[in-house]
Protein backbone atom coordinates (compact mmCIF):
# COMPACT_ATOMS: atom_id res chain seq x y z
CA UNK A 1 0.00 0.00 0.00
CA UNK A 2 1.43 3.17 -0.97
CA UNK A 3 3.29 2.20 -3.67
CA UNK A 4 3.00 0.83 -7.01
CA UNK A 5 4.54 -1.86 -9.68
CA UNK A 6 7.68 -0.33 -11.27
CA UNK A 7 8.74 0.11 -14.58
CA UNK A 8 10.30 -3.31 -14.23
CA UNK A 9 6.99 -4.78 -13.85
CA UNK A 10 5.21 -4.22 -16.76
CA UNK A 11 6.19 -3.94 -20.96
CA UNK A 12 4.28 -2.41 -24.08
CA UNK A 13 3.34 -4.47 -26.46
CA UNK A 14 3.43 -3.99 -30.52
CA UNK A 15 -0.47 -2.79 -30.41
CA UNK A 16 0.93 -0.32 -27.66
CA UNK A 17 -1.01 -2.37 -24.58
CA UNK A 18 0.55 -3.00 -21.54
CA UNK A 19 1.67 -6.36 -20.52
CA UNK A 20 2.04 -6.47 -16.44
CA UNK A 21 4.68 -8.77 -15.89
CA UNK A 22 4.26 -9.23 -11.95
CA UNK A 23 3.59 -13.14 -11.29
CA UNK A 24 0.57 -12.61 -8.82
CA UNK A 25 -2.65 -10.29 -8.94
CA UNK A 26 -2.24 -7.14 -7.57
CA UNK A 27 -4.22 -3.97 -6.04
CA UNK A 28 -2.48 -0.95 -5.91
CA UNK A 29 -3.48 2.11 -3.76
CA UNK A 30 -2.98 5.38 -3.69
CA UNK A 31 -3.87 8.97 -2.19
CA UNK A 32 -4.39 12.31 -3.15
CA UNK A 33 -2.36 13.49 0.00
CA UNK A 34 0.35 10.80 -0.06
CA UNK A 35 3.22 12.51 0.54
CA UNK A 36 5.51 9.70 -0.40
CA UNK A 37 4.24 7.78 -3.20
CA UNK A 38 2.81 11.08 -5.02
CA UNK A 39 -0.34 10.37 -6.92
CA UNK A 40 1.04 10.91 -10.12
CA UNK A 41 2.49 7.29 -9.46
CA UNK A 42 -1.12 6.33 -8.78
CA UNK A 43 -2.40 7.76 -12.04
CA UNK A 44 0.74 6.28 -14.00
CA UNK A 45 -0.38 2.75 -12.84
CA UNK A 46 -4.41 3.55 -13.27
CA UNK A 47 -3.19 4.28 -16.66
CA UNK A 48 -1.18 0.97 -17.46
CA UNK A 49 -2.96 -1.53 -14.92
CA UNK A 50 -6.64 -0.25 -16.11
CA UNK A 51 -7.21 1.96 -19.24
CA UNK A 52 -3.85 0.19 -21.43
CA UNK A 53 -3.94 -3.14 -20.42
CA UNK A 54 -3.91 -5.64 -22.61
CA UNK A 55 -7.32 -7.64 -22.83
CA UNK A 56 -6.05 -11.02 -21.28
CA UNK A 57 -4.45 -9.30 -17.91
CA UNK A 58 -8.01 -7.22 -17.57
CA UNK A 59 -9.60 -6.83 -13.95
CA UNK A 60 -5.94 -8.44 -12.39
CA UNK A 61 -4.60 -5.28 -11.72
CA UNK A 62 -6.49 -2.71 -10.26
CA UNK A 63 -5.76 0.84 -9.21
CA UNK A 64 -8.01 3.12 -6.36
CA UNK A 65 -7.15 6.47 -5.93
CA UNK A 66 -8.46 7.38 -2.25
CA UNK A 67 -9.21 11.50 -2.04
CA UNK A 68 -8.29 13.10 1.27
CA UNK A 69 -5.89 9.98 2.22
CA UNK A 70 -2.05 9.89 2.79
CA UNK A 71 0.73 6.86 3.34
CA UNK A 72 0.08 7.56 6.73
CA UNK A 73 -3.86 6.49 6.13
CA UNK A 74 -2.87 2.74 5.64
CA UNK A 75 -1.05 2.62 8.74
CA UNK A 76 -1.93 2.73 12.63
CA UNK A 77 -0.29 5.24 15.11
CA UNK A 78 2.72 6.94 14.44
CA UNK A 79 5.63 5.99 12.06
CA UNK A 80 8.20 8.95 12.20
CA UNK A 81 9.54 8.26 8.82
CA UNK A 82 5.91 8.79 7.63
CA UNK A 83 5.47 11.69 9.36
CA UNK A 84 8.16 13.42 8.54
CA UNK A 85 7.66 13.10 4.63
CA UNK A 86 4.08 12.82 4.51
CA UNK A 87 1.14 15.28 3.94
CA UNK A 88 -1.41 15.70 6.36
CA UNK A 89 -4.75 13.36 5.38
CA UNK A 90 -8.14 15.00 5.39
CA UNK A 91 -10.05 11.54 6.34
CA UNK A 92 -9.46 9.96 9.69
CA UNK A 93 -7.74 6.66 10.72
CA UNK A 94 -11.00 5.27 10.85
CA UNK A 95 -12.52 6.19 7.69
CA UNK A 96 -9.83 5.51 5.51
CA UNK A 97 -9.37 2.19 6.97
CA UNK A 98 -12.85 1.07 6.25
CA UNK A 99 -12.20 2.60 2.41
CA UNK A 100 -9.29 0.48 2.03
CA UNK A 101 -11.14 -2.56 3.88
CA UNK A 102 -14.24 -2.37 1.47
CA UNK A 103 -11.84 -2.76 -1.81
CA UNK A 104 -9.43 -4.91 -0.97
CA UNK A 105 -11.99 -7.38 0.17
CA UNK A 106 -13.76 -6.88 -2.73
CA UNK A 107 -10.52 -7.40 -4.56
CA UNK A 108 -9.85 -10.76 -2.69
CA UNK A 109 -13.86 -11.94 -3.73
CA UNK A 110 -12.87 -11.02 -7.25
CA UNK A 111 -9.49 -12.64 -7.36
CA UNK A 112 -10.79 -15.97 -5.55
């Protein structure tokens, strides 16, 4: 959480689709206030995990972008590394817990 595959993990292929190379299904998460995995990273892998992918990987590799959530929103309590690079979230603990609890269960139905 709070990160995303890297260039590593995926390839274009000749029709200009992306091919995810990462061995396992994957749900990548993002915020709008993550201070350390910006959400340009989030929209780079909406772009190659969702809209570009090639037919055959669709629905394995799915992107949410949270609004009003940070890195520190995936965590409990204090992490001082967090804190000290991280933007401030506008949800609490709480809420953005049960938003990341709703779809990655309903990522682990689908992927079942």
């Amino acid at each position: 959480m709070g990160a995303t595959l890297g260039a590593k993990d995926f390839e274009i292929n000749a029709d200009g689709t992306t091919h995810i190379k990462f061995p396992v299904p994957a749900l990548t998460l993002g915020g709008d206030k993550d201070g350390v995995s910006r959400i340009s990273r989030t929209a780079l892998a909406f772009w190659h995990q969702f809209k570009n992918i090639e037919t055959a990987q669709d629905g394995l590799f799915p992107v949410v972008a949270y609004q009003g959530h940070s890195s520190s929103s995936y965590t409990s309590g204090s992490n001082s590394f967090l804190s000290e690079w991280d933007l401030i979230p506008s949800v609490t603990e709480s809420q953005a817990h049960a938003n990341v609890a709703k779809d990655v269960s309903a990522f682990l139905k689908a992927a079942v």
